[in-house]
PDB file of N, CA and C in Angstrom:
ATOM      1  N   UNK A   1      91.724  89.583 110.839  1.00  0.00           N
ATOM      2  CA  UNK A   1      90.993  88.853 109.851  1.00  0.00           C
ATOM      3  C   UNK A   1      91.956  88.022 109.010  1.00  0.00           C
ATOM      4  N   UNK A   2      91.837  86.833 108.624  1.00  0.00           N
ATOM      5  CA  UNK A   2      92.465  85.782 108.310  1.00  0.00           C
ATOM      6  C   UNK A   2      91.760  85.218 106.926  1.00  0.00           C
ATOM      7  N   UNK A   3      92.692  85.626 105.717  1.00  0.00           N
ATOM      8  CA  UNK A   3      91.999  85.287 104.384  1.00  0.00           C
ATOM      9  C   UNK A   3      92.473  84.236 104.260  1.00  0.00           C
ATOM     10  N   UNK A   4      91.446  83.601 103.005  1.00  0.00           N
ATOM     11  CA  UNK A   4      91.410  81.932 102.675  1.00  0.00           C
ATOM     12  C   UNK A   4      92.516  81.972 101.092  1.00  0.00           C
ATOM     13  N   UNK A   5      93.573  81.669 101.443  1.00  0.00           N
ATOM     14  CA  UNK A   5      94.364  82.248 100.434  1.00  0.00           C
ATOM     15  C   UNK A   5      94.526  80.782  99.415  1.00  0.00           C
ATOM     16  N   UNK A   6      94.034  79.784  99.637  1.00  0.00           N
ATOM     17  CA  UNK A   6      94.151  78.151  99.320  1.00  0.00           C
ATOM     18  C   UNK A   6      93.767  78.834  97.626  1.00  0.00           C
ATOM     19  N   UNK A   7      93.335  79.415  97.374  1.00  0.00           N
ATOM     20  CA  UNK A   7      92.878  79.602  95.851  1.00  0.00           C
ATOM     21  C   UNK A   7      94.317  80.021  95.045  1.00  0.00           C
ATOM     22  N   UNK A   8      94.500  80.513  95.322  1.00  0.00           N
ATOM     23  CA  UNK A   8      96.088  80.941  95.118  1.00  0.00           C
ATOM     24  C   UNK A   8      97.576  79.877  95.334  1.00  0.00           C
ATOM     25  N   UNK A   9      97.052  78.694  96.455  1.00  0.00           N
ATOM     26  CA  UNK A   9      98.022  77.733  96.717  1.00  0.00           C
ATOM     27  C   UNK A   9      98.831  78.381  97.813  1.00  0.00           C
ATOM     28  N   UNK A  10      97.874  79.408  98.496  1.00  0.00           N
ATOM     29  CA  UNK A  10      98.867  79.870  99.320  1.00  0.00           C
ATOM     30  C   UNK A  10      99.327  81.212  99.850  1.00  0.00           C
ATOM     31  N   UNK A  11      99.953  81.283 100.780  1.00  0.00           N
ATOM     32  CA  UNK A  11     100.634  82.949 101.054  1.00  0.00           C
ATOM     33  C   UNK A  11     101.659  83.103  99.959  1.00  0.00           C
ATOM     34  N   UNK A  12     102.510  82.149  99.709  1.00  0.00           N
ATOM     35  CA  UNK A  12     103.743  82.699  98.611  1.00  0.00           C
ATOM     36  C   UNK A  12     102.828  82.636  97.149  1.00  0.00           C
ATOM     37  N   UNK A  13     101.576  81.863  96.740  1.00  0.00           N
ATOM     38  CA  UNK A  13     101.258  82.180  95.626  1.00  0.00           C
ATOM     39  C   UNK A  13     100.097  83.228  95.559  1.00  0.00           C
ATOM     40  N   UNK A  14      99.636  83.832  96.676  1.00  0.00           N
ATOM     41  CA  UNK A  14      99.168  84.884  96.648  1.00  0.00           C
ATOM     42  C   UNK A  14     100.672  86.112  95.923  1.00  0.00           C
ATOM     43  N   UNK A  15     101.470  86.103  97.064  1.00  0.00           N
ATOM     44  CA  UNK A  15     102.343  87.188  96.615  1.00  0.00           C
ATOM     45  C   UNK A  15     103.181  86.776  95.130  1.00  0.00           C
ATOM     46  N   UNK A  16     102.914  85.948  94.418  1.00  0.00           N
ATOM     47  CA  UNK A  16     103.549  85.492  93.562  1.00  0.00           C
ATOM     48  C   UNK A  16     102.378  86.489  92.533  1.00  0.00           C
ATOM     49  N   UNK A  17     100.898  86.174  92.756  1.00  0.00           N
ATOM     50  CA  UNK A  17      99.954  87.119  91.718  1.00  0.00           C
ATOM     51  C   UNK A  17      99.748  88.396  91.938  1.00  0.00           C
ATOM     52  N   UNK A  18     100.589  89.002  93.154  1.00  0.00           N
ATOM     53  CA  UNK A  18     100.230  90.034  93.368  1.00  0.00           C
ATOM     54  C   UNK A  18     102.003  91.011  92.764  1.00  0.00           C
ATOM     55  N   UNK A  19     103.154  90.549  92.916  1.00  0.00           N
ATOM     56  CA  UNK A  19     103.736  90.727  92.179  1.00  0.00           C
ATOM     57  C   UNK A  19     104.123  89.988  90.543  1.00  0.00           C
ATOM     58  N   UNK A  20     103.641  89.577  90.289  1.00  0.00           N
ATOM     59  CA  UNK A  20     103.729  89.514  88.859  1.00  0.00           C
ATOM     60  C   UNK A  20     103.766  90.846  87.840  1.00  0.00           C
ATOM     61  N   UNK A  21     102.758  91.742  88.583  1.00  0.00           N
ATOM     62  CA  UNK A  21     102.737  93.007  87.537  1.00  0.00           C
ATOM     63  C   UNK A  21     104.023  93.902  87.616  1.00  0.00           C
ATOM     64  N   UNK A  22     104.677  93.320  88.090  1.00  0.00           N
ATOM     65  CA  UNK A  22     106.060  94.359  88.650  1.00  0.00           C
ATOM     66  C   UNK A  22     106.328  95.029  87.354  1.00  0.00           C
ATOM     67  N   UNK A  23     106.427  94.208  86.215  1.00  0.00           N
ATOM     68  CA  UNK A  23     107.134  94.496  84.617  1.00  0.00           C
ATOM     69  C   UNK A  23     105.736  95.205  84.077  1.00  0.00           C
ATOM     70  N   UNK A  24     105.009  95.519  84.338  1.00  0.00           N
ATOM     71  CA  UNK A  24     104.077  96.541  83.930  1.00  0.00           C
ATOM     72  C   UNK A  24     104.225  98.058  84.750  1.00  0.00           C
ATOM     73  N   UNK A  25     104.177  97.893  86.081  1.00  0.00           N
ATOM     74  CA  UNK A  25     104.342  98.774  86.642  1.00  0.00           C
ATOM     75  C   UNK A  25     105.878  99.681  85.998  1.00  0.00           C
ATOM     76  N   UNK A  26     106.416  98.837  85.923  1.00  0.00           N
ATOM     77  CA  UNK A  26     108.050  99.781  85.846  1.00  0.00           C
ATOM     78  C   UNK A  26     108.308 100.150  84.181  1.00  0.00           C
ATOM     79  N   UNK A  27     107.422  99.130  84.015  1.00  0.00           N
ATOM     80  CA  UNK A  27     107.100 100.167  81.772  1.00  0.00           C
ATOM     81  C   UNK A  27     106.385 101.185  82.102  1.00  0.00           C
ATOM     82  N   UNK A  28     105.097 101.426  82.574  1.00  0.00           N
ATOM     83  CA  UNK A  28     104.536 102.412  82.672  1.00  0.00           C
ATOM     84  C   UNK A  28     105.478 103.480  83.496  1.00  0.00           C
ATOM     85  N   UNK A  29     106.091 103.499  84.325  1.00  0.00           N
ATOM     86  CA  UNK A  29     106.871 103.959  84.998  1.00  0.00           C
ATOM     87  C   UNK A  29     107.779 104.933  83.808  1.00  0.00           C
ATOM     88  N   UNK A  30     108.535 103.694  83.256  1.00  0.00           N
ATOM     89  CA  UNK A  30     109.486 104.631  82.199  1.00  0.00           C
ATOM     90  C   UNK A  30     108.680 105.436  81.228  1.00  0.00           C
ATOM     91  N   UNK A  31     107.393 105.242  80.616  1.00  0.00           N
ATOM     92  CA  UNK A  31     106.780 105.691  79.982  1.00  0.00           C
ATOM     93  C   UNK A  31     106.299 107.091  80.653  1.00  0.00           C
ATOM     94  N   UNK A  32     106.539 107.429  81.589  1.00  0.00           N
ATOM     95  CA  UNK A  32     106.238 109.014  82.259  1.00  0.00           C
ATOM     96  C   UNK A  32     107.176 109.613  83.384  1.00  0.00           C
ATOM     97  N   UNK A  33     108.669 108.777  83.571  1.00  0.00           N
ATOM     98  CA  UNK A  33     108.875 109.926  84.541  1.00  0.00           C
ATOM     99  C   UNK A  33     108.945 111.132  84.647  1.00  0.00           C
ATOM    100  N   UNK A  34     108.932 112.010  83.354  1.00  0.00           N
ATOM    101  CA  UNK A  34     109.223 113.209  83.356  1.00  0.00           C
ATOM    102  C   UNK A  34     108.072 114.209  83.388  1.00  0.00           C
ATOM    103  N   UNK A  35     106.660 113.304  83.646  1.00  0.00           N
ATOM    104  CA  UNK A  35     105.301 113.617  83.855  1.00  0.00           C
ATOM    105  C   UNK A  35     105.089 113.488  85.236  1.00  0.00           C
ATOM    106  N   UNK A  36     105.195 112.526  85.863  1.00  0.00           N
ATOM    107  CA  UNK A  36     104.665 112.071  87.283  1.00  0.00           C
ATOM    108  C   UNK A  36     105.472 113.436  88.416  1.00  0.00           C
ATOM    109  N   UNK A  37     105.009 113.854  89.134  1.00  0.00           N
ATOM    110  CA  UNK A  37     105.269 115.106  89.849  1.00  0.00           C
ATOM    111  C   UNK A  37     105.356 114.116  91.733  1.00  0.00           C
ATOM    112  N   UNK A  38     104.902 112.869  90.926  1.00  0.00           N
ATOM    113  CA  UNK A  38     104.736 112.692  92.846  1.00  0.00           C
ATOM    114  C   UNK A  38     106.521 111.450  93.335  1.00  0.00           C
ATOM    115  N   UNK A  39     106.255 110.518  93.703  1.00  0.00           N
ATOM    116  CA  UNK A  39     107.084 109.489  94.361  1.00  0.00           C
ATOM    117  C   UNK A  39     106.435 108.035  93.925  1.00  0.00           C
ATOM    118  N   UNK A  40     106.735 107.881  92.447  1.00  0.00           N
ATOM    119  CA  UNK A  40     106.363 106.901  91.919  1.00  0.00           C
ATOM    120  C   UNK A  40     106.294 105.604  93.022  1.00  0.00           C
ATOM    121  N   UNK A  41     107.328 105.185  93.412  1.00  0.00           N
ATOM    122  CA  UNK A  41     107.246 103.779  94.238  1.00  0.00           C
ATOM    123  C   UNK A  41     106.594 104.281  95.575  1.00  0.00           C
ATOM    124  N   UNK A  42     106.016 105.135  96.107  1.00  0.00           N
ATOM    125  CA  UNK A  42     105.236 105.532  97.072  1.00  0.00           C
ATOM    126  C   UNK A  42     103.992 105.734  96.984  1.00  0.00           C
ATOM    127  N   UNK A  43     103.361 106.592  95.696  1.00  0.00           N
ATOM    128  CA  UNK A  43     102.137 106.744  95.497  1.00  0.00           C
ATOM    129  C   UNK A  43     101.599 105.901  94.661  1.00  0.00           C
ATOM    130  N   UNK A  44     102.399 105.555  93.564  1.00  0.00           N
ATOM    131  CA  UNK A  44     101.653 104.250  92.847  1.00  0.00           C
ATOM    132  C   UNK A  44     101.912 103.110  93.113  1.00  0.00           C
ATOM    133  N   UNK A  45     103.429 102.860  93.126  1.00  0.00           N
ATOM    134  CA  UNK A  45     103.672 101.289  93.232  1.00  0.00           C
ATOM    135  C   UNK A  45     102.556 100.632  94.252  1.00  0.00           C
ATOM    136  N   UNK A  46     103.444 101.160  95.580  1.00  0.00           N
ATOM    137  CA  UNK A  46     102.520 100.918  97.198  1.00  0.00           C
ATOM    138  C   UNK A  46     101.061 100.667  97.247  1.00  0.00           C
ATOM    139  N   UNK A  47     100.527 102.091  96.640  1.00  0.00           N
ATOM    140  CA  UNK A  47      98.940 101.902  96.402  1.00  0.00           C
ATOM    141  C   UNK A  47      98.443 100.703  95.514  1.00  0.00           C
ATOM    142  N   UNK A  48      99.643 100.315  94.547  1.00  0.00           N
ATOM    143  CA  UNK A  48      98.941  99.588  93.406  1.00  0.00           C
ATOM    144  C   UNK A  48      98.883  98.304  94.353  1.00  0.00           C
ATOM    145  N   UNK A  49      99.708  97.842  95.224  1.00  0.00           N
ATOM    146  CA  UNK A  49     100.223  96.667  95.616  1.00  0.00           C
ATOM    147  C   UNK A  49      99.076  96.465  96.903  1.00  0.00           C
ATOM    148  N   UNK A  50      98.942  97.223  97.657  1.00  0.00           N
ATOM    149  CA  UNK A  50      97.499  97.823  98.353  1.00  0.00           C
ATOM    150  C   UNK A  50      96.133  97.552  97.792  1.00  0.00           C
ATOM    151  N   UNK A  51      95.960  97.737  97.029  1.00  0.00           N
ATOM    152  CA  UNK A  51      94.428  97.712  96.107  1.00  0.00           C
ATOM    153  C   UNK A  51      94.198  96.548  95.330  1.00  0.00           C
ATOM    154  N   UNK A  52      95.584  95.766  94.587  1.00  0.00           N
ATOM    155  CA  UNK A  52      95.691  95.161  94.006  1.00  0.00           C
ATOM    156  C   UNK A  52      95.390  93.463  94.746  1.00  0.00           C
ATOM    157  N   UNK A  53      96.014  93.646  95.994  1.00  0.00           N
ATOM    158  CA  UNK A  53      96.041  92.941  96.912  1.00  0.00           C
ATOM    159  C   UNK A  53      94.665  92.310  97.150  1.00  0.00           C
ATOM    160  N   UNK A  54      94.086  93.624  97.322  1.00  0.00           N
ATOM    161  CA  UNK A  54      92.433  93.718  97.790  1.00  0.00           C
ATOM    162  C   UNK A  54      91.463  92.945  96.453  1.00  0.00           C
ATOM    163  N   UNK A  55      91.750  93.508  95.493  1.00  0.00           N
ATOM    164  CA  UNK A  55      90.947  92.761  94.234  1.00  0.00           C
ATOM    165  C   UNK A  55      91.309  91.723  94.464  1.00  0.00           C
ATOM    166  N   UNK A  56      92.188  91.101  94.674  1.00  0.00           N
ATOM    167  CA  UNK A  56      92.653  89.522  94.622  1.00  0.00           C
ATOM    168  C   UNK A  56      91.927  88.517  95.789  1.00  0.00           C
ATOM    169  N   UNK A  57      92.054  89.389  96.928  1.00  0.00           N
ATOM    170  CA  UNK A  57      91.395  88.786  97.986  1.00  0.00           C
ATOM    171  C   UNK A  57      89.819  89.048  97.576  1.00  0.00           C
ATOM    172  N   UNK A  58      89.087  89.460  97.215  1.00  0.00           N
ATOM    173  CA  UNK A  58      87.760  89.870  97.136  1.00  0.00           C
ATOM    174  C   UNK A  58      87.267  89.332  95.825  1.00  0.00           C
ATOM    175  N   UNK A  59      88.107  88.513  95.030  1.00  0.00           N
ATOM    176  CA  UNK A  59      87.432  87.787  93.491  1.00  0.00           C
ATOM    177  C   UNK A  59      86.937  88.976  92.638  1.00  0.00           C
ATOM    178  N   UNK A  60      87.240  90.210  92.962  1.00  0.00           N
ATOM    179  CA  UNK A  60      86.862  91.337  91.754  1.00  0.00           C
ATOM    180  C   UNK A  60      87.417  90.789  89.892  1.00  0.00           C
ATOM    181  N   UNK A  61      86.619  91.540  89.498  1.00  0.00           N
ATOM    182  CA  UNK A  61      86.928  91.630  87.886  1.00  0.00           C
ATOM    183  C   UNK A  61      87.496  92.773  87.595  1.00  0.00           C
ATOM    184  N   UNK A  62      88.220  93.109  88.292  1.00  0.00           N
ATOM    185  CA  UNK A  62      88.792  94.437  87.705  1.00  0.00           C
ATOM    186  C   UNK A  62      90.029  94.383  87.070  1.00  0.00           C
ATOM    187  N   UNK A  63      90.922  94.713  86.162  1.00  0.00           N
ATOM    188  CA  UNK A  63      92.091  94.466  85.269  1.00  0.00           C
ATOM    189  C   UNK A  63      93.046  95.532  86.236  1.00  0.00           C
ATOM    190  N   UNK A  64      94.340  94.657  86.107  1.00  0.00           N
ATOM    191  CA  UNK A  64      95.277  95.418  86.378  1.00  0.00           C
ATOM    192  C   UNK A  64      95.525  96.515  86.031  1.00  0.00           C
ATOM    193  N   UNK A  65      95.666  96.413  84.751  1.00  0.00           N
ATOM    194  CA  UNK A  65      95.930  98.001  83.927  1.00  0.00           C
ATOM    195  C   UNK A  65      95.195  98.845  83.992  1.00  0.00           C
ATOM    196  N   UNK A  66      94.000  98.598  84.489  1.00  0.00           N
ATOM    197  CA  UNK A  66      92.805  99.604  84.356  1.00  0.00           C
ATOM    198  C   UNK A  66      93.166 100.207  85.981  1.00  0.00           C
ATOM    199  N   UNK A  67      93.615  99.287  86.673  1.00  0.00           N
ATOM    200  CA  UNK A  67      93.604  99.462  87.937  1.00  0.00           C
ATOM    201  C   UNK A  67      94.536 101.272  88.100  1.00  0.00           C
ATOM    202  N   UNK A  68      95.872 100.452  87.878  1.00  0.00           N
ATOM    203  CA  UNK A  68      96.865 101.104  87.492  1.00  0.00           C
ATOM    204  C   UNK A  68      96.647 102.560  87.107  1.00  0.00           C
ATOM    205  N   UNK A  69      96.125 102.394  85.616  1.00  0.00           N
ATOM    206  CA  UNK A  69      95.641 103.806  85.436  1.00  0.00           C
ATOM    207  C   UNK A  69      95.223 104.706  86.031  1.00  0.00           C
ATOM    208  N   UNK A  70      94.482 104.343  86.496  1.00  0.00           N
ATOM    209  CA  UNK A  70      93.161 104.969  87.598  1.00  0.00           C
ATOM    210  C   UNK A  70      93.962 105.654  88.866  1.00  0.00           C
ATOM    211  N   UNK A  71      94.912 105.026  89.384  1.00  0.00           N
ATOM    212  CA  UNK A  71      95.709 104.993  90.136  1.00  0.00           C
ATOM    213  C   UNK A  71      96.556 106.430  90.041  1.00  0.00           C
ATOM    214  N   UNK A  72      97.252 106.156  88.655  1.00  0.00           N
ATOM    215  CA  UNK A  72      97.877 107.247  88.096  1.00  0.00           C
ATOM    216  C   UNK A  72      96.660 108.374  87.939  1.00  0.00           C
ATOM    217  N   UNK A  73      95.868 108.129  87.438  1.00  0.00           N
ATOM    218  CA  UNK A  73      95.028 109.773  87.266  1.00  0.00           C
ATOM    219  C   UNK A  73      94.989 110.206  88.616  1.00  0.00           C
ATOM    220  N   UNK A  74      94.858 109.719  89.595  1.00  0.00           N
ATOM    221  CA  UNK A  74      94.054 110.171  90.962  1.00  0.00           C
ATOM    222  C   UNK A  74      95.067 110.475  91.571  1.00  0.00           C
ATOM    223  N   UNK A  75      96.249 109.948  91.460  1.00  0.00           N
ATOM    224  CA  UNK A  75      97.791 110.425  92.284  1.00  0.00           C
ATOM    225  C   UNK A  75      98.190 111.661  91.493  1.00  0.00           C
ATOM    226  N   UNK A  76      97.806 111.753  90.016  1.00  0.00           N
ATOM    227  CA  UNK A  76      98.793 113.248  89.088  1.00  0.00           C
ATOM    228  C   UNK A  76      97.746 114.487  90.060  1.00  0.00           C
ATOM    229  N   UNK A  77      96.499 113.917  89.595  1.00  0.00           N
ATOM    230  CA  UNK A  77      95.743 114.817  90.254  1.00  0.00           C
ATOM    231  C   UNK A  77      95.997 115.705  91.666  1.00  0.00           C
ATOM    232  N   UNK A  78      96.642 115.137  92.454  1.00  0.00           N
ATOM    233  CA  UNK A  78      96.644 115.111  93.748  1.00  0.00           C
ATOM    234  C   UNK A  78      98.149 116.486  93.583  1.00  0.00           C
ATOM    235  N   UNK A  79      99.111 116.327  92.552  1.00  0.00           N
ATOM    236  CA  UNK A  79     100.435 116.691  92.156  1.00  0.00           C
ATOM    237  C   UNK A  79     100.015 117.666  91.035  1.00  0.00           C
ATOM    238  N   UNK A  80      98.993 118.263  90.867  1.00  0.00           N
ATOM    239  CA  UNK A  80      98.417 119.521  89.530  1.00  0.00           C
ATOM    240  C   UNK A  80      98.707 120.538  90.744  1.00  0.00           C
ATOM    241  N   UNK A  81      99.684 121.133  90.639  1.00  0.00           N
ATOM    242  CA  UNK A  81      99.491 122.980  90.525  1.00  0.00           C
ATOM    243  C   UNK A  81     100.671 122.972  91.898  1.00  0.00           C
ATOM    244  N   UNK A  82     101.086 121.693  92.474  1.00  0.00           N
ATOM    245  CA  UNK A  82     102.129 121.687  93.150  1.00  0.00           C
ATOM    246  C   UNK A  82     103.233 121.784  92.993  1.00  0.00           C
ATOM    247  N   UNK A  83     104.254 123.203  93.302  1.00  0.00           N
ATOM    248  CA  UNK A  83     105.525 123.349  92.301  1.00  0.00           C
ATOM    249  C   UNK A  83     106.762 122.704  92.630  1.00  0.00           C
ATOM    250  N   UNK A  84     107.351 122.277  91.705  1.00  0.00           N
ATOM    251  CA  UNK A  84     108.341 121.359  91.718  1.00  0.00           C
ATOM    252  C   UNK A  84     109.711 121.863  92.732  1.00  0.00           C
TER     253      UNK A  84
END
C-alpha cells in the first residue's frame, strides 16, 4: 500500500513531522528513568514512531502528548510486578 504523502511535501517531510517530537520524547524520557521498568527506545520511542506515523497518515486529531502518554501507561503496565 502506497500513501499519498504530497500533504507533507513528501517522504522526507513526512519523516521530518514524524520526527520532530524527538525533544519531547527524550524530556519525558529524563523525567522518569528511574520509573520506567521497560526499554525506553524499544517500547516507547519505536511504538511512538509506529502509531505516530499512523495518525499522520490517517489525518487523526489526536495530540502527540496525549499519544505519548497513553503509550507510557500501557507499556508501565505491561512492566507492574516484573522484577528488576
Amino acid at each position: 500500500m502506497h500513501s499519498d504523502l504530497s500533504k507533507f511535501g513528501g517522504y522526507m517531510g513526512f519523516i521530518t513531522e514524524a520526527v520532530r517530537h524527538a525533544p519531547m520524547l527524550l524530556e519525558r524520557w529524563r523525567l522518569m528513568t528511574d520509573d520506567f521498568g521497560g526499554v525506553w527506545l524499544y517500547d516507547v520511542t519505536e511504538r511512538f514512531g509506529r502509531e505516530w506515523a499512523q495518525v499522520l497518515l490517517e489525518s487523526k486529531l489526536e495530540g502527540a502528548e496525549d499519544l505519548l502518554e497513553n503509550i507510557i501507561v500501557d507499556e508501565m503496565k505491561k512492566w507492574e510486578g516484573v522484577p528488576a
